[in-house]
Protein backbone atom coordinates (compact mmCIF):
# COMPACT_ATOMS: atom_id res chain seq x y z
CA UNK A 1 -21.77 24.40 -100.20
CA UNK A 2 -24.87 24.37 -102.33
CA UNK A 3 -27.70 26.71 -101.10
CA UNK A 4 -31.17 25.55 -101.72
CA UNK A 5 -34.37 28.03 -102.24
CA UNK A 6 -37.73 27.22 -102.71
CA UNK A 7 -39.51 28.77 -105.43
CA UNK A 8 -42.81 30.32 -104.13
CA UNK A 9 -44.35 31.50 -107.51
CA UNK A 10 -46.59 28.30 -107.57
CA UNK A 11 -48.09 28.72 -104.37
CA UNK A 12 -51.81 29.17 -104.62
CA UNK A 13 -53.77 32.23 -104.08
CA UNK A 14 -57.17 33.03 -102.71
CA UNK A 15 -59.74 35.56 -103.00
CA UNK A 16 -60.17 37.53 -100.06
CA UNK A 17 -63.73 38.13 -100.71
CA UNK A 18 -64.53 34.70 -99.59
CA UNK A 19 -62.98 34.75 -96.03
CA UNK A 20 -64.41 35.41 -93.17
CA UNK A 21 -63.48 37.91 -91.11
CA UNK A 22 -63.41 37.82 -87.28
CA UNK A 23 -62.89 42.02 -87.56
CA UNK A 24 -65.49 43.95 -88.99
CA UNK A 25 -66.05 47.78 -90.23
CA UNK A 26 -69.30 47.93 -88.77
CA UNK A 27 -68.23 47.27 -85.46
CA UNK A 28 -65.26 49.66 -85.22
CA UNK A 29 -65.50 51.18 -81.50
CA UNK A 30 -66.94 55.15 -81.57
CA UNK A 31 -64.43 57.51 -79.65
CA UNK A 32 -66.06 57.92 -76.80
CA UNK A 33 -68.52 55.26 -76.30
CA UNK A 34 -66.58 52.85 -74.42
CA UNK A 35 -67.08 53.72 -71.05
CA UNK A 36 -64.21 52.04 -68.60
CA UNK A 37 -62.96 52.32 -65.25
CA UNK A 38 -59.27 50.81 -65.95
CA UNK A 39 -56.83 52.57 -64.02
CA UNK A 40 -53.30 52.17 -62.75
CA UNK A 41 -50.66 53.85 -60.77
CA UNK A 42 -48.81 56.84 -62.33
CA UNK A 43 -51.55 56.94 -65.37
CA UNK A 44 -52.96 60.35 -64.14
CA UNK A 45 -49.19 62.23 -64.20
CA UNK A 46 -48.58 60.17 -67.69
CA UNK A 47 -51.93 61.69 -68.74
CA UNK A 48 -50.42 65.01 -67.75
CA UNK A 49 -47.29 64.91 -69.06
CA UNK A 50 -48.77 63.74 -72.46
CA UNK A 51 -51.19 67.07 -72.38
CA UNK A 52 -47.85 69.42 -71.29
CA UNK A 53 -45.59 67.53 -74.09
CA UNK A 54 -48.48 68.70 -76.37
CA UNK A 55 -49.45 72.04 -75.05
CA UNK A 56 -45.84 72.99 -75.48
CA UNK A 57 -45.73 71.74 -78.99
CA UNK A 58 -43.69 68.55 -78.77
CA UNK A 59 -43.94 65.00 -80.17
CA UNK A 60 -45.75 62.11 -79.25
CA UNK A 61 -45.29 59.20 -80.61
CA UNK A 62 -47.34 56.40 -80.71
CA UNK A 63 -46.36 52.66 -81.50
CA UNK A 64 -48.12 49.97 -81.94
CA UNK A 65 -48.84 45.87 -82.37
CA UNK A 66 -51.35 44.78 -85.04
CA UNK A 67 -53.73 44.32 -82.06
CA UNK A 68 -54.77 47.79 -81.28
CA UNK A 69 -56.18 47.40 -85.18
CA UNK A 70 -57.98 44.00 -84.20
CA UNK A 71 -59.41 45.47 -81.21
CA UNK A 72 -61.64 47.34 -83.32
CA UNK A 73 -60.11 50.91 -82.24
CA UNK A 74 -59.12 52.59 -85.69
CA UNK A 75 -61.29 55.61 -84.93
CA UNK A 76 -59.81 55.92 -81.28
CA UNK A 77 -57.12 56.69 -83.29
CA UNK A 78 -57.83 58.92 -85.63
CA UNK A 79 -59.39 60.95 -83.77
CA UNK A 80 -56.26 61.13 -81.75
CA UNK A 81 -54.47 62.30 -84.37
CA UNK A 82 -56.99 64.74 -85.58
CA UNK A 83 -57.44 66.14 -81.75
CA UNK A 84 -53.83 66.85 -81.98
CA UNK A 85 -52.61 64.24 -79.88
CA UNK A 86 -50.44 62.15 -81.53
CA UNK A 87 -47.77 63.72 -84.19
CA UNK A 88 -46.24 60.26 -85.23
CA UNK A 89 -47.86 57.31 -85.87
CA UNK A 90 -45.53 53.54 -85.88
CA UNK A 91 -46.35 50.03 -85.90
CA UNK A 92 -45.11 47.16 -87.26
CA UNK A 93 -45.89 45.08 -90.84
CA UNK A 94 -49.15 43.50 -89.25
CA UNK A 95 -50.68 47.10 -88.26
CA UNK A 96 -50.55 48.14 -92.01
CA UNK A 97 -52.11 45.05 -93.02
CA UNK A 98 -55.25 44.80 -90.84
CA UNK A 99 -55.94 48.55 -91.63
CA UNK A 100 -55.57 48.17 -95.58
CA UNK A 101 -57.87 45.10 -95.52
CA UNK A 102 -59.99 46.88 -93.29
CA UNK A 103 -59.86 50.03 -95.89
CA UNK A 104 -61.19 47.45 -99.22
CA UNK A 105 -62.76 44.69 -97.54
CA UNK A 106 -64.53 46.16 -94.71
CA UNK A 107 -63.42 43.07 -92.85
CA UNK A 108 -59.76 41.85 -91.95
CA UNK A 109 -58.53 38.82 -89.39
CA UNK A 110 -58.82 35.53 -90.20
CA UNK A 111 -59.21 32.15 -88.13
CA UNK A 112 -55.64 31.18 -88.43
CA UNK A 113 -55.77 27.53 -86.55
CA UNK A 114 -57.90 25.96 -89.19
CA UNK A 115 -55.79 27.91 -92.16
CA UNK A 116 -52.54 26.66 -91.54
CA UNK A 117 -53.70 23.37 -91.48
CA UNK A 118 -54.28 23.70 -95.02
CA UNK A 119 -51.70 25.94 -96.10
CA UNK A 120 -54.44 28.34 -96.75
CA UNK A 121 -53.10 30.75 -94.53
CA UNK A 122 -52.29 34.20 -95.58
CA UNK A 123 -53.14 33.27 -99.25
CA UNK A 124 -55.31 36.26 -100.11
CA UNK A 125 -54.89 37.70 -103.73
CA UNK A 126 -56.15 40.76 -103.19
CA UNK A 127 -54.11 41.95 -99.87
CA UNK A 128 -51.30 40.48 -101.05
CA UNK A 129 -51.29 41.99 -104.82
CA UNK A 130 -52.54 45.11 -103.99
CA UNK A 131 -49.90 45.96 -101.01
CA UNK A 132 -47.01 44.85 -102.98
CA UNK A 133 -47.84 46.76 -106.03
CA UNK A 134 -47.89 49.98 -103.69
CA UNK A 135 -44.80 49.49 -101.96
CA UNK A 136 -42.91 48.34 -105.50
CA UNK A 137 -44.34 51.56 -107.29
CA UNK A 138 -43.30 53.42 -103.45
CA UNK A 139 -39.86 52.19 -103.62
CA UNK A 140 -39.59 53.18 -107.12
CA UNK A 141 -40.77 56.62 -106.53
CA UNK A 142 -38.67 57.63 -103.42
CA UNK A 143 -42.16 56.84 -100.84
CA UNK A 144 -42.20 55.63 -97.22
CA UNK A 145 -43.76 52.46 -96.16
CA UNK A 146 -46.77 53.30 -95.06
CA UNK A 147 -46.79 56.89 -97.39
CA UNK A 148 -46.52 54.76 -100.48
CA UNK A 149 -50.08 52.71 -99.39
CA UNK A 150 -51.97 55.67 -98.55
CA UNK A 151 -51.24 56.86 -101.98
CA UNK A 152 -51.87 54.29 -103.34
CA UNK A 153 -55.49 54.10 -101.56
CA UNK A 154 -55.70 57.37 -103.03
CA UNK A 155 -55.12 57.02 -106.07
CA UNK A 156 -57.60 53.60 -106.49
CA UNK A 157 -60.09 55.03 -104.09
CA UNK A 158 -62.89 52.98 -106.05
CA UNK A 159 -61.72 49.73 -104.24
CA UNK A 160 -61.60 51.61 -101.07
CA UNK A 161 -64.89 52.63 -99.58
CA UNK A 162 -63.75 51.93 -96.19
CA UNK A 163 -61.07 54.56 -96.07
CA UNK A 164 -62.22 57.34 -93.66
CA UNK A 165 -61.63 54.30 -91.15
CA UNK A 166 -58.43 53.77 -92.58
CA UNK A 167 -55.76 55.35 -89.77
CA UNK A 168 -52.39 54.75 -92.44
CA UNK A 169 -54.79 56.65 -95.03
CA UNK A 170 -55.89 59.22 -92.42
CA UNK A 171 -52.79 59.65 -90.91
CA UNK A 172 -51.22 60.80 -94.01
CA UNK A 173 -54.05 63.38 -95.12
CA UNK A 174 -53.63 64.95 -91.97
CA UNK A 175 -50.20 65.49 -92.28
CA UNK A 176 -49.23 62.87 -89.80
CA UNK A 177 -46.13 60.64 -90.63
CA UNK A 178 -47.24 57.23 -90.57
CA UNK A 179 -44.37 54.85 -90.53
CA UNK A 180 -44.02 51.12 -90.59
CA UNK A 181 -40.96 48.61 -89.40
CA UNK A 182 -41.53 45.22 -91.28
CA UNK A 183 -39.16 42.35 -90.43
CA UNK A 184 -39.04 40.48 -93.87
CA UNK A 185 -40.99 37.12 -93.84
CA UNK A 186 -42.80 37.85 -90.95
CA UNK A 187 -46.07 39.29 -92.86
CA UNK A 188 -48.49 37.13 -95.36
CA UNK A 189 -47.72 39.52 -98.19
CA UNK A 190 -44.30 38.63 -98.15
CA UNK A 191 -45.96 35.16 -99.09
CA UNK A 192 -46.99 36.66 -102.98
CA UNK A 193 -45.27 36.25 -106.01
CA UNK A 194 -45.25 40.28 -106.16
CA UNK A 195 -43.23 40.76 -103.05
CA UNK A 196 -40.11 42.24 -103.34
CA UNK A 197 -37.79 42.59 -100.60
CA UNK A 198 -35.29 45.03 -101.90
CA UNK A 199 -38.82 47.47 -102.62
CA UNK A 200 -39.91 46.68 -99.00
CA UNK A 201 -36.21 47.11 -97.87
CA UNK A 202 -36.13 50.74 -99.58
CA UNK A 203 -39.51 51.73 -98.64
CA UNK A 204 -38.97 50.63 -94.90
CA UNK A 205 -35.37 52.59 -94.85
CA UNK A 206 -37.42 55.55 -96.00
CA UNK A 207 -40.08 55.02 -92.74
CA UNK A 208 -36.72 54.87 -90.44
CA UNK A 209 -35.13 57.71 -91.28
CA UNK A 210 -38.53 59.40 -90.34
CA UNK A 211 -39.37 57.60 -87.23
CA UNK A 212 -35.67 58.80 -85.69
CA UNK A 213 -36.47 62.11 -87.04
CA UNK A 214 -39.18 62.06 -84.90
CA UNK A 215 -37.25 60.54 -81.73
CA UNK A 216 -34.32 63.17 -82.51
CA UNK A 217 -37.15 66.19 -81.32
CA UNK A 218 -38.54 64.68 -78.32
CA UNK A 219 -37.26 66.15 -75.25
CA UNK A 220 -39.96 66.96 -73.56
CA UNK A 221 -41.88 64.84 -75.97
CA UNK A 222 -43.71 61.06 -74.92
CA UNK A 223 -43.25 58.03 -76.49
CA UNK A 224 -45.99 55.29 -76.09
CA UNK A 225 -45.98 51.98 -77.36
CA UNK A 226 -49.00 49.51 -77.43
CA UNK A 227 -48.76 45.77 -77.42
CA UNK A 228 -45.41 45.25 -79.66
CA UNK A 229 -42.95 43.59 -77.77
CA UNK A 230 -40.11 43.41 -80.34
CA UNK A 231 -40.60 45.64 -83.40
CA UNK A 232 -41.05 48.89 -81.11
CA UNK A 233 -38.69 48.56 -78.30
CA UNK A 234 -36.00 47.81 -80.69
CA UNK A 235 -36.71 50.40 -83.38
CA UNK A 236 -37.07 52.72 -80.48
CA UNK A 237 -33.83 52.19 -78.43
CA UNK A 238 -31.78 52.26 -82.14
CA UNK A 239 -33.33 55.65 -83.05
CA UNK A 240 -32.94 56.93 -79.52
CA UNK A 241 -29.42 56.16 -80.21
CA UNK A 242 -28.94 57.26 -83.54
CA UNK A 243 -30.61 60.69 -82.10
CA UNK A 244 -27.88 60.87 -79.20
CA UNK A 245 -25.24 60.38 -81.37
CA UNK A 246 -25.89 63.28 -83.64
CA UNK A 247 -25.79 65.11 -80.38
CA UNK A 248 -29.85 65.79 -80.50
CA UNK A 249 -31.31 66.57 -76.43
CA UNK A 250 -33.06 63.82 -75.80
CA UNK A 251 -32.83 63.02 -71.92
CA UNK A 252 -35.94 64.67 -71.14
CA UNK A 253 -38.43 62.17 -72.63
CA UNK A 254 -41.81 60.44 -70.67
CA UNK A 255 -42.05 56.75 -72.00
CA UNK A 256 -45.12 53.95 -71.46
CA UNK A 257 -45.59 50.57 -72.68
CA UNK A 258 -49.43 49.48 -72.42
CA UNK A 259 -48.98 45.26 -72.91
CA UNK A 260 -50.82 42.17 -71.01
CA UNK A 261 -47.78 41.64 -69.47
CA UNK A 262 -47.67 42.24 -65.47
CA UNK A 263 -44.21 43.14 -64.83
CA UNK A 264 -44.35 43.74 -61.16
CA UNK A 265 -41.72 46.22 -59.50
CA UNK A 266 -40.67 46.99 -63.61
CA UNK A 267 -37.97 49.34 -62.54
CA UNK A 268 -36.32 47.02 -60.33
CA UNK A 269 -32.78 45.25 -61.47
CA UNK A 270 -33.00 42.27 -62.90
CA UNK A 271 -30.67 39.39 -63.98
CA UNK A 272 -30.59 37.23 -66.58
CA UNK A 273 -31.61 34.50 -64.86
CA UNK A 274 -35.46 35.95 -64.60
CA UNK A 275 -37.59 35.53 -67.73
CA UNK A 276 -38.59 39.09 -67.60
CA UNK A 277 -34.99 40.66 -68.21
CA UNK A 278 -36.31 39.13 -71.70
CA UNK A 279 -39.32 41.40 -72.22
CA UNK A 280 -37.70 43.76 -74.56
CA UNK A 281 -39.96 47.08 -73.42
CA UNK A 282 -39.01 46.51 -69.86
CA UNK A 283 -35.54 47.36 -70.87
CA UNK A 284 -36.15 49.30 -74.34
CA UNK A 285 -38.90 51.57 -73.46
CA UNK A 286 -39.32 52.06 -69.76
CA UNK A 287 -35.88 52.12 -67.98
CA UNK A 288 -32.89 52.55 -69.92
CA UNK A 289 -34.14 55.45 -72.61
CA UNK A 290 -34.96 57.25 -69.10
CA UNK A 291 -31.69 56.80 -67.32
CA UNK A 292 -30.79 60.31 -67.30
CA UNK A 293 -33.68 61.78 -67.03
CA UNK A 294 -37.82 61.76 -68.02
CA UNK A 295 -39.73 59.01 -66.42
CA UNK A 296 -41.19 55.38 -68.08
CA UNK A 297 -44.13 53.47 -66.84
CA UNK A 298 -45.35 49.88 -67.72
CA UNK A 299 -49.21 49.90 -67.95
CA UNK A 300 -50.84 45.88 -67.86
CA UNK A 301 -54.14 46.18 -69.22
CA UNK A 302 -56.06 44.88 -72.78
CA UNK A 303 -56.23 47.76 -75.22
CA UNK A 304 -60.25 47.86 -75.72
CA UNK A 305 -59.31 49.20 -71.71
CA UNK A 306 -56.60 51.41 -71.85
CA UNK A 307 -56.55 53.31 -74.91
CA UNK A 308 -60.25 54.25 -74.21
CA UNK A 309 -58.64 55.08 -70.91
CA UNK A 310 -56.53 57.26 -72.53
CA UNK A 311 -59.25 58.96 -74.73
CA UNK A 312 -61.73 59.54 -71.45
CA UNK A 313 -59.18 60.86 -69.11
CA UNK A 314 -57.75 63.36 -71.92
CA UNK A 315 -61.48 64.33 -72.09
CA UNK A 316 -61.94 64.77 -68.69
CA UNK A 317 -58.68 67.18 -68.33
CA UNK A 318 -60.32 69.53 -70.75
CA UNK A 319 -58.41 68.35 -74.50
CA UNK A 320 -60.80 69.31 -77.15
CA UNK A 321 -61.13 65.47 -78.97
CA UNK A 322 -62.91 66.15 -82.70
């Protein structure tokens, strides 16, 4: 048998500084300002049991698609994690990406129907060069994922002026572990001559070993995941397990998955002939990790609604947002 590879150091680059962006800096949401009336059934005892898993010092972790990024809702975030709310921060290769550009560029998404057509797609010199240098120098130097680009933001702040909007930069000088799950080729810096996946493996093993840290001290805790359908449920159900294994408590744990999804009775058996047995969270996040105990929810709404939902209700209970 004779493997064939295709040799990608040829393809051609692009400066990022001539894109246009459909996400921009300078209309990043304000904590606070988007007023909503989104609501759902069970959101007010989630909202509680977040404030009680908090109160009583215990994890929350949040997870999340590249979306929550593209909906223009880094500072939502941030000031999450500076209000004390969340204590672990997840998301997949995308999330890291948008917020980096973000970080530089003041400007990250582009219009991908008319780039593939071209090839031009995910061709950006600067994203691409940049990110892989930091996780290369991370893997060498014993770094996380998404530690090893906040240090690296750090360290090159000149060519960061966006960076208090930054939530992986943020994240980490607050202390909060900021981890990221990349499945390889799925991410247009894996399309650069720089990339290495051994450096992204080792990085990304790193970020693992954290995140099921994290799951291993949750009873009592919440784990909420935002849009991913794949990455999180499935990094979530093998640290769960991992965490059970070592004999870690972890029965007593609240779970909710915000997606677009309806799901309709969610916690309701169902076989393999229905479509949604499919939806990974259904299964991952809300009912099995909850089987002996805690409670999971499935939340349909777009996240410019619910994570400002989220934000106001915490508000309105009394939490002390900064």
């Amino acid at each position: 048998m004779i493997y064939h590879e295709l040799d990608i150091s040829g393809v051609h680059m692009q400066s990022v500084w001539d894109r246009v962006n459909l996400v921009r800096i300078d209309t990043l949401h304000q904590p606070g300002n988007l007023s909503v009336s989104w609501d759902a059934e069970g959101f007010d005892e989630l909202i509680d049991r977040v404030i009680k898993c908090r109160r009583a010092d215990r994890p929350l972790i949040w997870f999340q698609g590249a979306h929550v990024i593209k909906s223009s809702l880094s500072l939502y975030l941030i000031s999450l994690m500076r209000s004390g709310v969340i204590t672990h921060l997840a998301g997949n290769g995308a999330c890291a990406i948008h917020d980096f550009e973000l970080a530089f560029l003041g400007g990250t998404s582009e219009d991908v129907p008319t780039a593939i057509e071209d090839g031009s797609f995910g061709m950006w010199e600067e994203t691409g060069r940049w990110m892989n240098e930091a996780i290369n120098q991370g893997a060498q130097r014993g770094w996380g994922y998404g530690e090893a680009l906040a240090r690296y933001i750090d360290v090159n702040q000149e060519r960061f002026p966006y960076r208090d909007s930054c939530v992986l930069y943020q994240a980490w000088k607050l202390g909060v572990p900021c981890t990221y799950h990349v499945a390889l080729g799925t991410d247009i810096i894996h399309q650069h001559a720089l990339c290495d996946f051994g450096a992204i493996g080792k990085t990304g093993q790193q970020d693992f070993r954290r995140f099921c840290y994290a799951v291993s001290q949750m009873d009592g805790g919440v784990f909420l995941n935002f849009g991913s359908a794949v990455i999180g449920p499935e990094v979530f159900l093998k640290a769960l397990s991992i965490a059970r294994n070592l004999g870690y408590p972890t029965l007593d744990i609240t779970t909710a998955n915000f997606d677009l999804k309806p799901l309709g009775d969610y916690r309701s058996r169902v076989g393999y002939d229905n479509p949604d047995y499919y939806y990974r969270p259904r299964k991952n996040i809300v009912n099995r990790p909850v089987s002996r105990g805690g409670k999971g929810w499935h939340f349909t709404g777009d996240h410019v609604q619910t994570i400002p939902a989220i934000y106001q209700r915490l508000v309105e209970k009394g939490w002390q947002m900064r």
